[in-house]
Protein backbone atom coordinates (compact mmCIF):
# COMPACT_ATOMS: atom_id res chain seq x y z
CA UNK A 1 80.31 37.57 -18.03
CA UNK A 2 78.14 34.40 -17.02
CA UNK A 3 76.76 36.50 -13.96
CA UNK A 4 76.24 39.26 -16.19
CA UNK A 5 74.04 37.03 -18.63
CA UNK A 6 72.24 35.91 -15.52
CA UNK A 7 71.35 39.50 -14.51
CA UNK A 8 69.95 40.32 -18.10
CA UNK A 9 68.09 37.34 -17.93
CA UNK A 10 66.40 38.19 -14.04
CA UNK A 11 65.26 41.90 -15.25
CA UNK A 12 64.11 40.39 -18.60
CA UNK A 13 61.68 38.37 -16.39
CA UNK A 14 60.83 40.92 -14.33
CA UNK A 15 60.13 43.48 -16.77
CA UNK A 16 57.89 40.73 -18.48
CA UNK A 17 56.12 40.56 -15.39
CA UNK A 18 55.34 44.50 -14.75
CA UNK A 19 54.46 44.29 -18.31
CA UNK A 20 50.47 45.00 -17.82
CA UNK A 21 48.02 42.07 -19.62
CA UNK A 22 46.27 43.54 -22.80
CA UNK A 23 43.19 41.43 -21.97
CA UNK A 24 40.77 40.56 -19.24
CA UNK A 25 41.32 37.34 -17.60
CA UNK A 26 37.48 36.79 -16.85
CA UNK A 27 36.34 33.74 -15.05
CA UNK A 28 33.67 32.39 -12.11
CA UNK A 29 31.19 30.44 -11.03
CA UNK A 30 27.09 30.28 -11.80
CA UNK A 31 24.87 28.36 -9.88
CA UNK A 32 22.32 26.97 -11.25
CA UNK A 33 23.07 27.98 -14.35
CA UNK A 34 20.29 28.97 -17.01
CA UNK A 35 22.32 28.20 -20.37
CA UNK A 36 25.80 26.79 -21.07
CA UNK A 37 27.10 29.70 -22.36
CA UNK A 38 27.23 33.80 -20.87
CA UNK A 39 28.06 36.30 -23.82
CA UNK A 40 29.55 39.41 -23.26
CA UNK A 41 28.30 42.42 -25.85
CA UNK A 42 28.94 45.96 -25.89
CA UNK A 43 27.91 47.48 -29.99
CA UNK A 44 29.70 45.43 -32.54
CA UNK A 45 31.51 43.51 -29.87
CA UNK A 46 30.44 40.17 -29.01
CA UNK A 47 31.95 37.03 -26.89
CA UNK A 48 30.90 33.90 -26.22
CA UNK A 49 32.30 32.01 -22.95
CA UNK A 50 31.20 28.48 -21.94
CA UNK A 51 29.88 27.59 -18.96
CA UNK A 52 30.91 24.01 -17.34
CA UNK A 53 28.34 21.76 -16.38
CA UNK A 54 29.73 22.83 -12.55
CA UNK A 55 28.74 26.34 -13.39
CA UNK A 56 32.55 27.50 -13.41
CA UNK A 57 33.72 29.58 -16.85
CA UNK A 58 37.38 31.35 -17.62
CA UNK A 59 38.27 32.98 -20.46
CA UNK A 60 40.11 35.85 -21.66
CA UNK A 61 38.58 38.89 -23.76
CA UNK A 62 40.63 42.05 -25.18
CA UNK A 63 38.46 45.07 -25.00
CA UNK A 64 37.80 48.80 -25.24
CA UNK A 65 37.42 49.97 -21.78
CA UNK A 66 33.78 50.54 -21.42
CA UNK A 67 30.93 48.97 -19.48
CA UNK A 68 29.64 45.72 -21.48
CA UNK A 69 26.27 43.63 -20.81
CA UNK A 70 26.55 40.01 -19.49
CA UNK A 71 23.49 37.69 -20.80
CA UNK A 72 23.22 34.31 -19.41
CA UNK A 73 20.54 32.78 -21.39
CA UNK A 74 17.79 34.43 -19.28
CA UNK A 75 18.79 37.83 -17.31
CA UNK A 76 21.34 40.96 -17.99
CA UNK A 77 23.97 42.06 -15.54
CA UNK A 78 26.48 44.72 -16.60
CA UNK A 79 30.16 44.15 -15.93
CA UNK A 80 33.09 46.66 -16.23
CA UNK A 81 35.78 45.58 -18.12
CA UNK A 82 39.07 47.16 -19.27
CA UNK A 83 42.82 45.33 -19.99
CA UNK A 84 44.43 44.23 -17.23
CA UNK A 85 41.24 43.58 -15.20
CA UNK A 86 41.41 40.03 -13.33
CA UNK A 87 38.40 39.56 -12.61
CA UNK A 88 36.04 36.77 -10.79
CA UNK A 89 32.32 36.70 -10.61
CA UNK A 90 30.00 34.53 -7.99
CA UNK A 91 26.06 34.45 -9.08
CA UNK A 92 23.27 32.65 -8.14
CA UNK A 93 20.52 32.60 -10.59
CA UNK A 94 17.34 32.42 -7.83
CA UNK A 95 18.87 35.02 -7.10
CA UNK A 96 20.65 37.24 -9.94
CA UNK A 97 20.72 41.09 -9.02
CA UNK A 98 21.04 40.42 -5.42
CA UNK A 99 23.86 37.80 -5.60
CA UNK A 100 26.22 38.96 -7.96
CA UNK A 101 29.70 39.82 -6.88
CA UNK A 102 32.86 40.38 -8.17
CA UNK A 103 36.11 40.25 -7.05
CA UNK A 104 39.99 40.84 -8.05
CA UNK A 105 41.89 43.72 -10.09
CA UNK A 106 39.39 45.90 -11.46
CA UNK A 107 36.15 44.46 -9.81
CA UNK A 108 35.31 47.50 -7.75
CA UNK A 109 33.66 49.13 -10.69
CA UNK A 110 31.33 45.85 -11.51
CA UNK A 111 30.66 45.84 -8.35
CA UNK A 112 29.60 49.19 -8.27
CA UNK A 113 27.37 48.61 -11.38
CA UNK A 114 25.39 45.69 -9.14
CA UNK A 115 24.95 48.12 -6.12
CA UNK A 116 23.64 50.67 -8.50
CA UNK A 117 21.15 48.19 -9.89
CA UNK A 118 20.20 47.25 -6.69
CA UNK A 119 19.56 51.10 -5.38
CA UNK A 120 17.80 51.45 -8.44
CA UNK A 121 15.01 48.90 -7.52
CA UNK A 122 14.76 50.12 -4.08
CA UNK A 123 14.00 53.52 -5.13
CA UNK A 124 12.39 53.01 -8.14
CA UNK A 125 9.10 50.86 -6.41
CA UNK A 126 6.70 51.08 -9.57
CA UNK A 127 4.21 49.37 -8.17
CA UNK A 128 4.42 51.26 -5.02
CA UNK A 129 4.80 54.72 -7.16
CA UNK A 130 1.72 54.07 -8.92
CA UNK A 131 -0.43 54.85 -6.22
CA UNK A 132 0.61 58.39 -5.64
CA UNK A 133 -1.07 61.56 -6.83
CA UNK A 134 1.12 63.56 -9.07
CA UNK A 135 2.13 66.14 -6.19
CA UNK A 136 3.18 62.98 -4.31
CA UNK A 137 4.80 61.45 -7.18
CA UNK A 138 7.08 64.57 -7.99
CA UNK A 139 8.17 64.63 -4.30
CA UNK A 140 8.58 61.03 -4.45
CA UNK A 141 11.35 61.80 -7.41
CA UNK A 142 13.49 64.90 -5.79
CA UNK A 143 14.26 62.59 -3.11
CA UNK A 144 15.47 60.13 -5.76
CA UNK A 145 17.89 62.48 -7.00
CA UNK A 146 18.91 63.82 -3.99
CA UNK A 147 19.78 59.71 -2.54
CA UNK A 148 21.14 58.89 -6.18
CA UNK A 149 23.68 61.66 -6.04
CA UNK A 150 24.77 61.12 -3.04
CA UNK A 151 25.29 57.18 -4.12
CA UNK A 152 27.01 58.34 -6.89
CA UNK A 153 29.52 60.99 -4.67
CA UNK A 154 30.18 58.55 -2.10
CA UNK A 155 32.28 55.94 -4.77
CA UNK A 156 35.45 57.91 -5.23
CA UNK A 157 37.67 54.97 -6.17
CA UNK A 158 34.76 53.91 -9.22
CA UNK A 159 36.03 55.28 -12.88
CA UNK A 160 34.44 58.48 -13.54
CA UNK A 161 33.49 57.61 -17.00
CA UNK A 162 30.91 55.12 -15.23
CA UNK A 163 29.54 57.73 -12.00
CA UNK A 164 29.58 60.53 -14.75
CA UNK A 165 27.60 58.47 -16.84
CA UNK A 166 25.25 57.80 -14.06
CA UNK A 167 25.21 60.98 -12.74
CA UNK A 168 23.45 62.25 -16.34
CA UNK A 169 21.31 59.46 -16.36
CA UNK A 170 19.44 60.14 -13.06
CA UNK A 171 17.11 62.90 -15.08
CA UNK A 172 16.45 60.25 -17.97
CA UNK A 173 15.37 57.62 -15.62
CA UNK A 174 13.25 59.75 -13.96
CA UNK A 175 11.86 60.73 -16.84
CA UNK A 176 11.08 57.38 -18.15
CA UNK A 177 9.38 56.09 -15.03
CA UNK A 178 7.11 59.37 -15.15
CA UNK A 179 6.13 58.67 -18.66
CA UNK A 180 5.36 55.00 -17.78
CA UNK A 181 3.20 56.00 -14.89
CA UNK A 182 1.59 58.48 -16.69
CA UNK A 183 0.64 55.67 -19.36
CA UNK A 184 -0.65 53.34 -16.01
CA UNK A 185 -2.45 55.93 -14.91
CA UNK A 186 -4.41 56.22 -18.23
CA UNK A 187 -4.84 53.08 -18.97
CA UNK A 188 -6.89 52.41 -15.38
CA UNK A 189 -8.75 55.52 -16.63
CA UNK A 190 -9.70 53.60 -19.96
CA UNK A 191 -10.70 50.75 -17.81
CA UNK A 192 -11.20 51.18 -14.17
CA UNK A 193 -12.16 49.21 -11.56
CA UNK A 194 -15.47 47.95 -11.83
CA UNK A 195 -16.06 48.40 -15.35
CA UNK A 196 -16.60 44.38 -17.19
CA UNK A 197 -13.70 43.55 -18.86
CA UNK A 198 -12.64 43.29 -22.70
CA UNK A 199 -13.34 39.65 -23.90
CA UNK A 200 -11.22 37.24 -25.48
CA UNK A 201 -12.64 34.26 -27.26
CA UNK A 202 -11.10 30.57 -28.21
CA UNK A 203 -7.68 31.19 -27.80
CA UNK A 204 -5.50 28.20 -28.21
CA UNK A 205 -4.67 26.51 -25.01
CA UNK A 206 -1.76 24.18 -24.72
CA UNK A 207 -3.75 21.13 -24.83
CA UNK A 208 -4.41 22.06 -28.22
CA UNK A 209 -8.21 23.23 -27.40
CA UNK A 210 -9.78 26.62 -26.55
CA UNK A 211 -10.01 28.91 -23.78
CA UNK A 212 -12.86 31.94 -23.65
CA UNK A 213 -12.62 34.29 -20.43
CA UNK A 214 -15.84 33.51 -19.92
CA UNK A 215 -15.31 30.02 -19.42
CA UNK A 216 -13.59 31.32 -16.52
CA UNK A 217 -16.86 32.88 -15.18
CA UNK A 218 -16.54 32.60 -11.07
CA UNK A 219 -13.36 32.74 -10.55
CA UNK A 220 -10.69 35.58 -10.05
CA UNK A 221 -8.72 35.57 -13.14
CA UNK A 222 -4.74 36.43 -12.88
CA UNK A 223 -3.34 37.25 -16.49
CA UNK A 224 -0.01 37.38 -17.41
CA UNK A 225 0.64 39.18 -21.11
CA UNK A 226 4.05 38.17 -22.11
CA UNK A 227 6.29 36.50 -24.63
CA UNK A 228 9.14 33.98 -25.02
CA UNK A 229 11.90 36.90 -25.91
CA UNK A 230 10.79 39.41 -23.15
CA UNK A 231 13.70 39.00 -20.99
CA UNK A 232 11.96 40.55 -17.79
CA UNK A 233 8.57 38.59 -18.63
CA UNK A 234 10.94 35.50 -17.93
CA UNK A 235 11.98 36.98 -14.50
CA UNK A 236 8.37 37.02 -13.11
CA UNK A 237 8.42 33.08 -14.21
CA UNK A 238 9.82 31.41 -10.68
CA UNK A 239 7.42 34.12 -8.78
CA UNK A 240 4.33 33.15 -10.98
CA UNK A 241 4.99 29.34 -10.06
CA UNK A 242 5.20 30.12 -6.65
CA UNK A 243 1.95 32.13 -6.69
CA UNK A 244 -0.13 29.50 -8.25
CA UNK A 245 1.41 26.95 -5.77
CA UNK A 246 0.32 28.96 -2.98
CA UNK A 247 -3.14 29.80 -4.47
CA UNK A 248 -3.99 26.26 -5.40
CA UNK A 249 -6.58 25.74 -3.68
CA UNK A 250 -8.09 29.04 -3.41
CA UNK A 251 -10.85 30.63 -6.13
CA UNK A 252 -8.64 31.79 -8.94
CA UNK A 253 -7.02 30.92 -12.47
CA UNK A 254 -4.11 31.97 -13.47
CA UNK A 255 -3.84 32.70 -17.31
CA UNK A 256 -0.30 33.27 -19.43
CA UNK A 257 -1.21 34.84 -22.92
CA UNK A 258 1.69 34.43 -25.34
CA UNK A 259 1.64 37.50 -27.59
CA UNK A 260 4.82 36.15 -29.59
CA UNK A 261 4.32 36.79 -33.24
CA UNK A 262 6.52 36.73 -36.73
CA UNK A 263 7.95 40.53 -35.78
CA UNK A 264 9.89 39.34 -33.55
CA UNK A 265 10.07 35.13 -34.32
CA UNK A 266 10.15 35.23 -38.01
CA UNK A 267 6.82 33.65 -38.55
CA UNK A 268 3.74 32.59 -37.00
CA UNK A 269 4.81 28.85 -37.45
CA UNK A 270 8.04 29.80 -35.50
CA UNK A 271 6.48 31.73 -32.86
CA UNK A 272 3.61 29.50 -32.21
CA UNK A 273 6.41 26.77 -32.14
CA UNK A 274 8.47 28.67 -29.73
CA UNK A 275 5.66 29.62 -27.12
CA UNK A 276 4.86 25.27 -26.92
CA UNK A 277 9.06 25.02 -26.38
CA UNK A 278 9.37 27.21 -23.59
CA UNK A 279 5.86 25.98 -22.04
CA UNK A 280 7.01 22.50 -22.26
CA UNK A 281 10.45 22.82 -21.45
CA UNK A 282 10.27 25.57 -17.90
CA UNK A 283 7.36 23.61 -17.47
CA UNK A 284 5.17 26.27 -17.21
CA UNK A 285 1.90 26.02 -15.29
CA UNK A 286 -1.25 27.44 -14.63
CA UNK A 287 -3.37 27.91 -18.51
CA UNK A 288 -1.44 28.46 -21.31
CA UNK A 289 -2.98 30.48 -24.66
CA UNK A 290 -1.32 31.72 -27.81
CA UNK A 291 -2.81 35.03 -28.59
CA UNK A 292 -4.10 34.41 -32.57
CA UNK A 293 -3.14 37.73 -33.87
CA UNK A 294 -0.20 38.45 -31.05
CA UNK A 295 -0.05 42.55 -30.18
CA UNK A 296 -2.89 42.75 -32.54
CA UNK A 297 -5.51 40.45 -31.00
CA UNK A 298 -8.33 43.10 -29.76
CA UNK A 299 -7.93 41.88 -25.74
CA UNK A 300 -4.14 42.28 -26.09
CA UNK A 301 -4.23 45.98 -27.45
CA UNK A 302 -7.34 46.89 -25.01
CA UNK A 303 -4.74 45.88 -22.23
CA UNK A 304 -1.06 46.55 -23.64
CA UNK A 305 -0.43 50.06 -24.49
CA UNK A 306 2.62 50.34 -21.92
CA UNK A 307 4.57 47.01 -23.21
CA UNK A 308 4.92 43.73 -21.39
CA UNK A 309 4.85 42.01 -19.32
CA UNK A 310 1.41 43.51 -18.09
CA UNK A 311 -0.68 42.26 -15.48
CA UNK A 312 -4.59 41.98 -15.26
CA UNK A 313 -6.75 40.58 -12.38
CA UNK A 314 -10.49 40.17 -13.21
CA UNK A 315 -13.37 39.36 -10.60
CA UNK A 316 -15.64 36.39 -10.97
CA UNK A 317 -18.25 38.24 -12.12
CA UNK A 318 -15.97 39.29 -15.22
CA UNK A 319 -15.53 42.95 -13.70
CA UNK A 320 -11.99 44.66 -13.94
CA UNK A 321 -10.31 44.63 -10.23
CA UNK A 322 -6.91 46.26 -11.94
CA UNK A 323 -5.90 46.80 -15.06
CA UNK A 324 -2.65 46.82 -14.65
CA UNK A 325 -2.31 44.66 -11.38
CA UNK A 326 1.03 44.48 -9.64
CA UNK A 327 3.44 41.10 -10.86
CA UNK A 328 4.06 38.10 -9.25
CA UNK A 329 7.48 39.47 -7.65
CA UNK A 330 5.90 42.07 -6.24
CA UNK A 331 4.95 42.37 -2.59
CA UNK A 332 2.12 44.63 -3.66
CA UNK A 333 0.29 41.79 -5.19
CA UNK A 334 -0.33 39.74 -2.62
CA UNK A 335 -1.68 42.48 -0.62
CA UNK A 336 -4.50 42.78 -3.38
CA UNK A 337 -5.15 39.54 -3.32
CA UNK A 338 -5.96 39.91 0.04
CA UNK A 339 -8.10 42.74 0.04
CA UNK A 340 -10.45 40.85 -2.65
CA UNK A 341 -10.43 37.91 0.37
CA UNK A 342 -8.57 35.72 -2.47
């Protein structure tokens, strides 16, 4: 009878044990972390892990399966999660969408969403894209889909849910990058190359005086339109610091306009409050202005009809060199810069 007991006992613990988790054991490690926190959201669902001063988190989260977004205080990653999972992620900020990694039960089909990301910006060169004539540009995007299907085909062990998803999503994202083209396209019409650019006048710099363009009069001017909660204005942030490093001593300004405003801060005194935070505190460099009226200052709307961030580079004569010049991460840039002899 004893040994019998014992028996019971041993399958009760083993059944316990084949008994699948209904949560996601979630954990990792960040370095050089941008917040102490990472919250994972997907609709109405919303969690909150904290991140040691090490970098390392662990938590647990029960979920629908689905694909969720991961925000850690400054950039977006998407993570598959489902009940179950066990899953571990490595990331290193400098270097977020190329870094990223996941590993353990279920982590195939987070990693999958990081490749994908990262196929997507190899394809997708914007900057590059530009450039091309429209007959260009349309053969530029049938040998999208043709490489994104294949990606897509070639990850048989992935959940369908997520390559199906994909699959149907190759003809929107194609769509949206023609569209945003287009608007480049007609923007540089509105103001090409050569033409003298629209003016701004006293805005607010962060020594608490004013800055004209035309102060700037004789040198190249590099402007960056962007705001405090434009999550990929922050990503150009390391790049733009490591531009104006390199360009210190060469003939050119580099401007940041802050277009934040109470639409999206609540009120002018918040905004205007939040723009000297964030300057102060990433120790932002180069001149800093507040635009007075935000998206409705004159220069910003002359400039921003295709959202932000957006990129101008003005001669020093005041004349327009690009209208919508390439960012600081991009390689096109410097090539620019180097065909004005910066």
């Amino acid at each position: 009878m004893k040994k019998f007991a014992i028996l019971i006992a041993v399958i009760a613990i083993v059944s316990c044990k084949n008994e699948p988790k209904d949560f996601v054991s979630f954990s990792g490690k960040i370095t050089d972390k941008n917040s102490d926190s990472i919250v994972i959201k997907k609709g109405d669902y919303s969690k909150t892990i904290a991140v040691n001063e090490d970098g390392s988190f662990s938590d647990t989260l029960k979920v629908v399966a689905n694909t969720y977004s991961l925000f850690d205080g400054t950039e977006y990653a998407n993570v598959y999660l489902k009940n179950g999972f066990d899953i571990y992620m490595t990331l290193d900020t400098k270097m977020f969408d190329q870094s990223i990694q996941f590993s353990g039960t279920g982590s195939e089909h987070s990693n999958f969403l990081a490749e994908k990301l990262r196929v997507n910006e190899e394809l997708f060169d914007l900057d590059e894209m530009i450039d091309l004539d429209s007959v260009q540009l349309q053969a530029r995007f049938a040998s999208i889909r043709n490489e994104m299907k294949n990606f897509y085909d070639s990850h048989l062990n992935v959940d369908t849910s997520i390559t199906n998803d994909g699959a149907e999503s190759i003809e929107r994202t194609i769509g949206a990058y023609n569209s945003y083209i287009s608007r480049i396209h007609e923007v540089k019409k509105q103001l090409p190359q050569g033409m003298i650019s629209p003016d701004f006048k006293d805005y607010e710099n962060f020594n608490g005086e004013t800055t004209s363009l035309s102060d700037l009069k004789g040198k190249y001017v590099y402007i960056d339109i962007w705001a405090t909660w434009c999550g990929p204005c922050k990503v150009e942030i390391p790049y733009l610091k490591e531009l104006e490093k390199k360009y210190s001593d060469k003939n050119i300004a580099f401007v940041s306009i802050s277009v934040d405003d109470p639409k999206r801060n609540g009120s002018w005194e918040k905004a205007h409050e939040n723009w000297r935070n964030m300057v102060e505190e990433d120790e932002l460099k180069g001149i800093q202005l507040f635009s007075p009226q935000g998206f409705e200052s004159q220069f910003i709307k002359d400039y921003v009809s295709i959202g932000i961030p957006r990129f101008v580079l003005i001669d020093p004569e005041g004349k327009i060199v690009s209208a919508a010049a390439p960012r600081p991460s991009s390689k096109e840039l410097i090539k620019l810069f180097d065909q004005e002899n910066i």
